[in-house]
Protein backbone atom coordinates (compact mmCIF):
# COMPACT_ATOMS: atom_id res chain seq x y z
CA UNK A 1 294.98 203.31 241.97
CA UNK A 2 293.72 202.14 238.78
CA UNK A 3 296.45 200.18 236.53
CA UNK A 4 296.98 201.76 233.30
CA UNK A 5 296.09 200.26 230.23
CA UNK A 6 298.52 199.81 227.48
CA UNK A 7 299.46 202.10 224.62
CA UNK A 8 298.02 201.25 221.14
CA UNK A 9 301.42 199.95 219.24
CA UNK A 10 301.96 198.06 222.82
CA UNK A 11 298.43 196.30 222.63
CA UNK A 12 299.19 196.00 219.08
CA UNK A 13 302.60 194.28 219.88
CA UNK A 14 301.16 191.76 222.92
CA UNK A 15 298.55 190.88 220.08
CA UNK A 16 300.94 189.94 217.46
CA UNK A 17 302.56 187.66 219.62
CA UNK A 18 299.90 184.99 219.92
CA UNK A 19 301.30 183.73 216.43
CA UNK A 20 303.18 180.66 216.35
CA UNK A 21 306.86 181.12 216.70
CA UNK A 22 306.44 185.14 217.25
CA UNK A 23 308.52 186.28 220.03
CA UNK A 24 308.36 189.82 221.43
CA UNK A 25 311.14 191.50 218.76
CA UNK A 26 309.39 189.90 215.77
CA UNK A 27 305.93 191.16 217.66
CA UNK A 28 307.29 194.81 217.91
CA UNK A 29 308.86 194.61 213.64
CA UNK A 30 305.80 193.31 212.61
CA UNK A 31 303.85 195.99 214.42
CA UNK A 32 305.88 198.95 212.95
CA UNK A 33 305.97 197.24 209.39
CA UNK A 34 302.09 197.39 209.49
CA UNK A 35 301.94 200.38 210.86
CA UNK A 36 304.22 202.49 208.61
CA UNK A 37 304.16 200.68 205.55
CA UNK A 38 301.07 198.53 205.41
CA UNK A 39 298.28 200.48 206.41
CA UNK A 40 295.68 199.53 204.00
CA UNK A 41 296.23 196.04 204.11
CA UNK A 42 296.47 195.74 208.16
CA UNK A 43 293.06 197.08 207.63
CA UNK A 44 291.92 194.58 204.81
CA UNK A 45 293.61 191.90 207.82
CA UNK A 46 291.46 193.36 210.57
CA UNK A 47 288.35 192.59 208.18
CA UNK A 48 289.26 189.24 207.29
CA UNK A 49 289.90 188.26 210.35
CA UNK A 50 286.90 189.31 212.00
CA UNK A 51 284.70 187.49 209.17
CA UNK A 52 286.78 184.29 209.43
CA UNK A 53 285.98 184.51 213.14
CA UNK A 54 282.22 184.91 212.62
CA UNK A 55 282.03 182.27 209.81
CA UNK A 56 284.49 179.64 210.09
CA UNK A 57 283.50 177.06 212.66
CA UNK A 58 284.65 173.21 212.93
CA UNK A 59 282.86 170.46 210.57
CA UNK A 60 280.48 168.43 212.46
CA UNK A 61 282.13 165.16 210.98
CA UNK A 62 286.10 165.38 210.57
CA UNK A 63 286.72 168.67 213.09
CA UNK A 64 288.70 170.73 210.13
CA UNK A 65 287.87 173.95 209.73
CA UNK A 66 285.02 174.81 207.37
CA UNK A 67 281.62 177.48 206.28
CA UNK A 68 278.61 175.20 207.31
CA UNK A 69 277.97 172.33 208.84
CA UNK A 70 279.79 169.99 207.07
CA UNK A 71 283.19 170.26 204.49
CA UNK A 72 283.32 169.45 201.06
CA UNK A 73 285.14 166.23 201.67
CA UNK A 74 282.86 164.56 204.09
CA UNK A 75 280.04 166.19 201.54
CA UNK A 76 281.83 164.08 198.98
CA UNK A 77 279.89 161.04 198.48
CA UNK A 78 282.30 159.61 196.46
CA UNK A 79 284.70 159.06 198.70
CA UNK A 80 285.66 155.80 200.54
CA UNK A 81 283.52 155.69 203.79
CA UNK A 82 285.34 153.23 204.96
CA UNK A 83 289.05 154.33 205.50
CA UNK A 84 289.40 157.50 207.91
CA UNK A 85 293.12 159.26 208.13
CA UNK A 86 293.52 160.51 211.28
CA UNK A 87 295.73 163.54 211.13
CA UNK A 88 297.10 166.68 213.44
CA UNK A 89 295.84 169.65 211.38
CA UNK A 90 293.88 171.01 208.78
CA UNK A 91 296.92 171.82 206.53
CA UNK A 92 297.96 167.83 206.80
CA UNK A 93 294.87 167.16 205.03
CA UNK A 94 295.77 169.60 202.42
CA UNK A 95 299.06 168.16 201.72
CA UNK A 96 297.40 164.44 201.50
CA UNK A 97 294.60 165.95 198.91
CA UNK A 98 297.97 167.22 197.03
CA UNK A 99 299.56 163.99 196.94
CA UNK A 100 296.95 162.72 195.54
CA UNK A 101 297.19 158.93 198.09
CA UNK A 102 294.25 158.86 199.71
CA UNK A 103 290.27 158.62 198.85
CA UNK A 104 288.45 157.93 202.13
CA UNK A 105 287.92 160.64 204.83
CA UNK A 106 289.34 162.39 207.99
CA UNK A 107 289.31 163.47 211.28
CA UNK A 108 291.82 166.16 212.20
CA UNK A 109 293.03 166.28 215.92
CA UNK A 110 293.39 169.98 216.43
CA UNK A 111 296.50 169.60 217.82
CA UNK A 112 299.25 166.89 219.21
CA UNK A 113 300.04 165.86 222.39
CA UNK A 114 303.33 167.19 224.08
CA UNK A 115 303.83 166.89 227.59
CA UNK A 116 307.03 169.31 227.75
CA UNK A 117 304.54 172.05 227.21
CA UNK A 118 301.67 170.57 229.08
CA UNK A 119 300.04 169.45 226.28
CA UNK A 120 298.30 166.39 227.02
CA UNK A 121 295.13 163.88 225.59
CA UNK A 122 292.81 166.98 226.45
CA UNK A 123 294.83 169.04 223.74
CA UNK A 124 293.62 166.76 220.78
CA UNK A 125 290.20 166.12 220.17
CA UNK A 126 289.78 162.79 221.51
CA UNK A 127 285.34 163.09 222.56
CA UNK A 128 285.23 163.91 219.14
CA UNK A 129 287.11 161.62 217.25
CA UNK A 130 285.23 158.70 219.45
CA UNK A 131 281.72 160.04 218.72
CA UNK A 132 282.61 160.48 215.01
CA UNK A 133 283.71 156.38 214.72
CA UNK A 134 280.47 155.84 216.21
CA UNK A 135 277.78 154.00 213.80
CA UNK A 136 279.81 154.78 211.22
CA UNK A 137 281.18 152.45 208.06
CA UNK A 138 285.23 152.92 209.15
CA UNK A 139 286.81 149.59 209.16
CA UNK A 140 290.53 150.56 208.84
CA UNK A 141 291.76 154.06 210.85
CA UNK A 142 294.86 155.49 209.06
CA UNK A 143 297.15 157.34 211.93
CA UNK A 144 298.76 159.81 210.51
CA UNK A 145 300.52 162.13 212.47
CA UNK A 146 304.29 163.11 212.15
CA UNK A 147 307.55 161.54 212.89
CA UNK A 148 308.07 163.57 215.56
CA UNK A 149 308.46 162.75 219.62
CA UNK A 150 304.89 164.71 219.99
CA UNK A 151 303.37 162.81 216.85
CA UNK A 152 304.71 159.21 218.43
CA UNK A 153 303.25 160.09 221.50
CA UNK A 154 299.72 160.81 219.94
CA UNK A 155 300.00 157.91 217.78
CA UNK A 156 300.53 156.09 220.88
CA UNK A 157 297.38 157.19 222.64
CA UNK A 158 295.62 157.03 219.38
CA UNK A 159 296.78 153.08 219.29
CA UNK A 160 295.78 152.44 222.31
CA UNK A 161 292.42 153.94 221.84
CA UNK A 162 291.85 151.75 219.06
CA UNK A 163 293.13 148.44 220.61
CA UNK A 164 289.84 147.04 221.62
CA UNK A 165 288.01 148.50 219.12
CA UNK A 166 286.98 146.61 215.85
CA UNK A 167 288.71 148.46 213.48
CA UNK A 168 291.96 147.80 210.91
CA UNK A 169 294.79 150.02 212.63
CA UNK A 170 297.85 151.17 210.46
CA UNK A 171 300.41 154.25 210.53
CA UNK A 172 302.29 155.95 207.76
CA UNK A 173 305.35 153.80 206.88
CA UNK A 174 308.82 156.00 208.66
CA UNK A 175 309.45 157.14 204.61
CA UNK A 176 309.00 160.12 206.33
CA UNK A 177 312.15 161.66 207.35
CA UNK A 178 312.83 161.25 211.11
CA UNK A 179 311.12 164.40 213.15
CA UNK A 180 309.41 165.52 209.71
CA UNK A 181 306.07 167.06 210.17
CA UNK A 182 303.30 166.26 207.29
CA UNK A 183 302.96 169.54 206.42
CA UNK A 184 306.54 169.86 204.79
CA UNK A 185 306.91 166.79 203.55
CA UNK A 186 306.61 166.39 199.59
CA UNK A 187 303.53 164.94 197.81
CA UNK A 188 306.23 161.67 196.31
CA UNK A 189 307.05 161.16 199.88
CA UNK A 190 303.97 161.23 201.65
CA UNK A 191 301.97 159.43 199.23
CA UNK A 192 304.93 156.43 199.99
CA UNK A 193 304.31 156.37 203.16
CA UNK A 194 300.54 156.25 203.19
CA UNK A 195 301.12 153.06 200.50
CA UNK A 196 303.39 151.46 202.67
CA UNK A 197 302.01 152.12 205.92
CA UNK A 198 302.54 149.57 209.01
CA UNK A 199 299.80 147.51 210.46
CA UNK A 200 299.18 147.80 214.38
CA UNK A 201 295.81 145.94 214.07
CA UNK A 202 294.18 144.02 212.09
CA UNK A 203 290.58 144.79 211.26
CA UNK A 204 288.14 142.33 214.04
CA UNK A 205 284.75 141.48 212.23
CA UNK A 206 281.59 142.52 214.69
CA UNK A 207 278.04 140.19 214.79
């Protein structure tokens, strides 16, 4: 007996809930807003989805998302080749640009490590972040991930990463409110705690 596929608003529904933080019931209001009131624009969503799929990839230097090969940051010649903030997502480097605190470049993680949900050193981009420090000009790596349980635990592996490795090692001072995440903290705040951050290694000069 062949098992039946699901209805349309049902597929529709089980799609919706891939979303972050979108259970079943908001799945299923979503579905019938879109459906009765937002027609048009579920359709201009289909189509911008689809191109973002085709055209956004990963930037061959930093890992945030970006059209081409590399983004306009690490295009940026002008910035300081020698600092790299290392931070969970690509919306962390958008608040840092905001705030205005730092001029050297990144490499976003793609994720954080969280072992209540099985998330563990695979679900960050580790390979990468290694090959991208190779022959490169970084002498001081910038941790930045959040005051949270999951971003202590990354910044651990990240620290230990870096412990025999020549490089300057500091993390963004706790200005940051206990179990705050970058991307809602305020520009004032976060540039504070990139100009205060706390030293886990000093730089180690290489013949």
């Amino acid at each position: 007996m062949m098992n039946k596929q699901p209805d349309a608003f049902a597929r529709l529904t089980n799609a919706l809930k891939v979303l972050p933080n979108v259970g079943p019931k908001s799945a299923q209001r979503m579905a019938h807003h879109l459906l009765q009131h937002k027609r048009k624009e579920a359709q201009e969503l289909v189509d911008a989805l689809q191109h973002a799929l085709k055209q956004v990839s990963h930037c061959a230097q930093c890992n945030t998302f970006c059209e081409g090969e590399l983004c306009s940051i690490c295009s940026d010649s002008t910035r300081d080749a020698r600092r790299l903030m290392v931070v969970h997502m690509p919306a962390d480097v958008s608040n840092m640009e905001t705030a205005n605190c730092h001029d050297g470049l990144y490499f976003v993680l793609m994720g954080q490590i969280n072992p209540a949900q099985g998330m563990d050193i695979s679900a960050i981009a580790l390979d990468k972040l290694v090959g991208r420090l190779q022959q490169s000009e970084v002498e001081e790596i910038i941790i930045a991930t959040n005051h949270t349980a999951e971003g202590d635990a990354t910044a651990y592996v990240l620290a230990e990463l870096f412990k025999t490795l020549p490089y300057r090692v500091s993390r963004l001072a706790k200005g940051i409110p206990l179990g705050g995440e970058l991307e809602y903290v305020d520009a004032g705040t976060l540039a504070q705690a990139v100009y205060e951050r706390r030293l886990l290694k000093e730089h180690e000069q290489t013949e």
